[in-house]
Protein backbone atom coordinates (compact mmCIF):
# COMPACT_ATOMS: atom_id res chain seq x y z
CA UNK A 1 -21.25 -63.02 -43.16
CA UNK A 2 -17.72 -64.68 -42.96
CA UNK A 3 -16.39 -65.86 -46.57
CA UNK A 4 -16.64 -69.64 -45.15
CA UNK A 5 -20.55 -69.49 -44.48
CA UNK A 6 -21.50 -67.07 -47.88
CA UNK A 7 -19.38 -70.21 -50.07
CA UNK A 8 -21.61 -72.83 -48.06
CA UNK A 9 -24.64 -70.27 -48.25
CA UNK A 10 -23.43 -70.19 -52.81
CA UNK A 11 -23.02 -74.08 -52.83
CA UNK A 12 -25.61 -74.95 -51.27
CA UNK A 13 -28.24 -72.70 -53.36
CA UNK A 14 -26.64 -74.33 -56.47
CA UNK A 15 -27.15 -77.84 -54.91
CA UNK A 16 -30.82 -77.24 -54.64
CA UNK A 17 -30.79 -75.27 -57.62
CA UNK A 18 -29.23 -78.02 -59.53
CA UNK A 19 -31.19 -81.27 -58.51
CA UNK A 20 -34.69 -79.15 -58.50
CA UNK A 21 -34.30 -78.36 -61.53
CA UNK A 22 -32.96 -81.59 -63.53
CA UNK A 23 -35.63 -83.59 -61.12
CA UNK A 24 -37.96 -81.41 -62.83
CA UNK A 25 -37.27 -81.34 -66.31
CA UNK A 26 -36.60 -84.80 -65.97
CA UNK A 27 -40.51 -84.66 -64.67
CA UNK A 28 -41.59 -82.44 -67.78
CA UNK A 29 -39.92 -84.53 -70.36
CA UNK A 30 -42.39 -87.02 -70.54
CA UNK A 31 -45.26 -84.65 -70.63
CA UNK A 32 -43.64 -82.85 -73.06
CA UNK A 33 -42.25 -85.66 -75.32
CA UNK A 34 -44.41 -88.80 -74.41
CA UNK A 35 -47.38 -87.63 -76.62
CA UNK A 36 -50.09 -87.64 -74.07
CA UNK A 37 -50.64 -84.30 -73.94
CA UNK A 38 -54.29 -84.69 -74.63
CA UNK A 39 -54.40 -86.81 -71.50
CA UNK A 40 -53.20 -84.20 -69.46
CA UNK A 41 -55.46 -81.25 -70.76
CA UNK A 42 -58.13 -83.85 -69.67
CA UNK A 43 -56.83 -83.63 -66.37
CA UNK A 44 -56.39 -79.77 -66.54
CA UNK A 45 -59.92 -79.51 -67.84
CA UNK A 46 -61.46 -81.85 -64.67
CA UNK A 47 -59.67 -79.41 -62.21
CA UNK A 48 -62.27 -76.70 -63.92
CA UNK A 49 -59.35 -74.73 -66.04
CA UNK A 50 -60.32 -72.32 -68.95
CA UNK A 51 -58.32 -73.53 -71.89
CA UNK A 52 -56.90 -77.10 -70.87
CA UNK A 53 -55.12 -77.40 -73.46
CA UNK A 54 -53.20 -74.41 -72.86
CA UNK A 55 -52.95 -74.60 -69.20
CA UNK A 56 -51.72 -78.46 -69.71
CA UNK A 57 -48.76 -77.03 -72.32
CA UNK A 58 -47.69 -74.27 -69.69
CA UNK A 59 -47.51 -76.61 -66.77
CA UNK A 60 -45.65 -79.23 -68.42
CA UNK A 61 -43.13 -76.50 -70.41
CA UNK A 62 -42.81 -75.14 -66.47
CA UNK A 63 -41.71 -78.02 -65.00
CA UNK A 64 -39.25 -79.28 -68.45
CA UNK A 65 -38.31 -75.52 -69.86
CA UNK A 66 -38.38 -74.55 -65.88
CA UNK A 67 -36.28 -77.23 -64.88
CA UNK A 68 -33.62 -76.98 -67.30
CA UNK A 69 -33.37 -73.05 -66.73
CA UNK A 70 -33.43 -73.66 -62.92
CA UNK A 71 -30.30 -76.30 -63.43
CA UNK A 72 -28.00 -73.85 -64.74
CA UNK A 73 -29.54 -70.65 -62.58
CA UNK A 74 -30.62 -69.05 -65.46
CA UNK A 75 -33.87 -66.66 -65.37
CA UNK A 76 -33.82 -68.52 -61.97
CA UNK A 77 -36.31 -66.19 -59.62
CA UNK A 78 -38.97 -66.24 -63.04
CA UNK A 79 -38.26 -70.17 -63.56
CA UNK A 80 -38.87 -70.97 -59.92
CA UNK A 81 -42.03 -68.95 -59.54
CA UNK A 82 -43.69 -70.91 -62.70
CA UNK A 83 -42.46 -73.89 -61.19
CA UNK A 84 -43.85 -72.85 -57.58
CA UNK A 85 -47.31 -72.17 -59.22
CA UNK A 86 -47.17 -75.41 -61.27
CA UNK A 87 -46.70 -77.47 -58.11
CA UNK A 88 -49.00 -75.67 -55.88
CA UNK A 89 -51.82 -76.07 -57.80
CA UNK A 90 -50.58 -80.13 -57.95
CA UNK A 91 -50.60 -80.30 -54.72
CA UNK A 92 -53.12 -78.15 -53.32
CA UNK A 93 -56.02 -78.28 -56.04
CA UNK A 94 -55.09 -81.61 -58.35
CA UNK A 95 -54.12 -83.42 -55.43
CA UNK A 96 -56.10 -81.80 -52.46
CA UNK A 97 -58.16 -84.54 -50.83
CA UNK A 98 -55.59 -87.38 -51.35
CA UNK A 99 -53.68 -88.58 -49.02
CA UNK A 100 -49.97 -87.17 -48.19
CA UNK A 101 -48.20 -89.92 -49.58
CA UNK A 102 -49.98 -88.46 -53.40
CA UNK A 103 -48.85 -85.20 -53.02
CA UNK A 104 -45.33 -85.38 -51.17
CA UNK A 105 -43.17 -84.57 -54.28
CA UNK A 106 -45.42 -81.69 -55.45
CA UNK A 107 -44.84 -80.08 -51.76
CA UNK A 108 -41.54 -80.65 -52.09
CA UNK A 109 -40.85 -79.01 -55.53
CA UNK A 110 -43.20 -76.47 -54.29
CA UNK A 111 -40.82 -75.67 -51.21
CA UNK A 112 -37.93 -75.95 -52.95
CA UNK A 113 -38.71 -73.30 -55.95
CA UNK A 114 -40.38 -71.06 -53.37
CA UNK A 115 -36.60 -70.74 -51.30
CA UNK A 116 -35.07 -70.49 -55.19
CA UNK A 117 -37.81 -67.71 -56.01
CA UNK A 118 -36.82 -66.30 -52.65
CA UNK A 119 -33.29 -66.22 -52.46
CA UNK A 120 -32.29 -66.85 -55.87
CA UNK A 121 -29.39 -68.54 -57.70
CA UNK A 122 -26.58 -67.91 -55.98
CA UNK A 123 -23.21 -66.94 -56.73
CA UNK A 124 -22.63 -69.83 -59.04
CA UNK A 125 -25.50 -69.38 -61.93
CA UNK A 126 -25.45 -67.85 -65.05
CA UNK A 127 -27.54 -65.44 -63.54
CA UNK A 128 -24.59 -63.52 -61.54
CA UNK A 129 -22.60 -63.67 -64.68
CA UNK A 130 -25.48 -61.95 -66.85
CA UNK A 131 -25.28 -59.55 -64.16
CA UNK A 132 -21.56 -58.67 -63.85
CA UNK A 133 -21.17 -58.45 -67.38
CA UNK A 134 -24.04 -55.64 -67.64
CA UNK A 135 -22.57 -53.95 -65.12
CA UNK A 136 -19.18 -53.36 -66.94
């Protein structure tokens, strides 16, 4: 690959890396710090989930904790897969029968942390740093 179209290749996962992830832990937040927590293990528990309230916490710490790590392509492959699983059960179970329109930004996280899970952070993460440093 020519150096011109591997820096593209590194920007480019670090754009999408980047607005994923503040988009959302910006998401996440309010589950996280609005206080209705109770009203989303409700929601967990209707979908037919052992443990709601558990279930409800892990989502919503996937999407804020997730987010945050996925912004600065840190533990990004393990961020985006709890972030892919999070959003595919949004869109595919939670949201199922509605119509597109209801479930268009859960697809669209869910596509965008399945390429992250896939191809990872990129050159320009904290993730290749961790990695050159170990090597040394």
């Amino acid at each position: 690959m020519s150096e011109t179209k591997a820096t593209l290749l590194n920007f480019g996962l670090l754009w999408l890396r980047v607005m994923t992830g503040l988009g959302m832990a910006y998401h996440g937040y309010g589950k996280v710090f609005g206080g209705n927590m109770h009203k989303m293990a409700e929601g967990v528990a209707a979908m037919g989930f052992p443990a709601p309230e558990f279930f409800a916490w892990a989502a919503a710490l996937s999407e804020f904790a997730g987010g945050i790590l996925l912004a600065l392509g840190l533990f990004t492959r393990p961020a985006a897969l709890f972030i892919l699983i999070t959003m595919g059960v949004a869109a595919f179970i939670k949201h199922g029968a509605d119509p597109f329109q209801k479930k268009e930004l859960a697809l669209a996280y869910f596509v965008a942390a399945g390429a992250l899970a896939l191809m990872g952070a990129g050159k320009y993460a904290f993730d290749t740093s961790i990695k050159c440093s170990c090597k040394k």
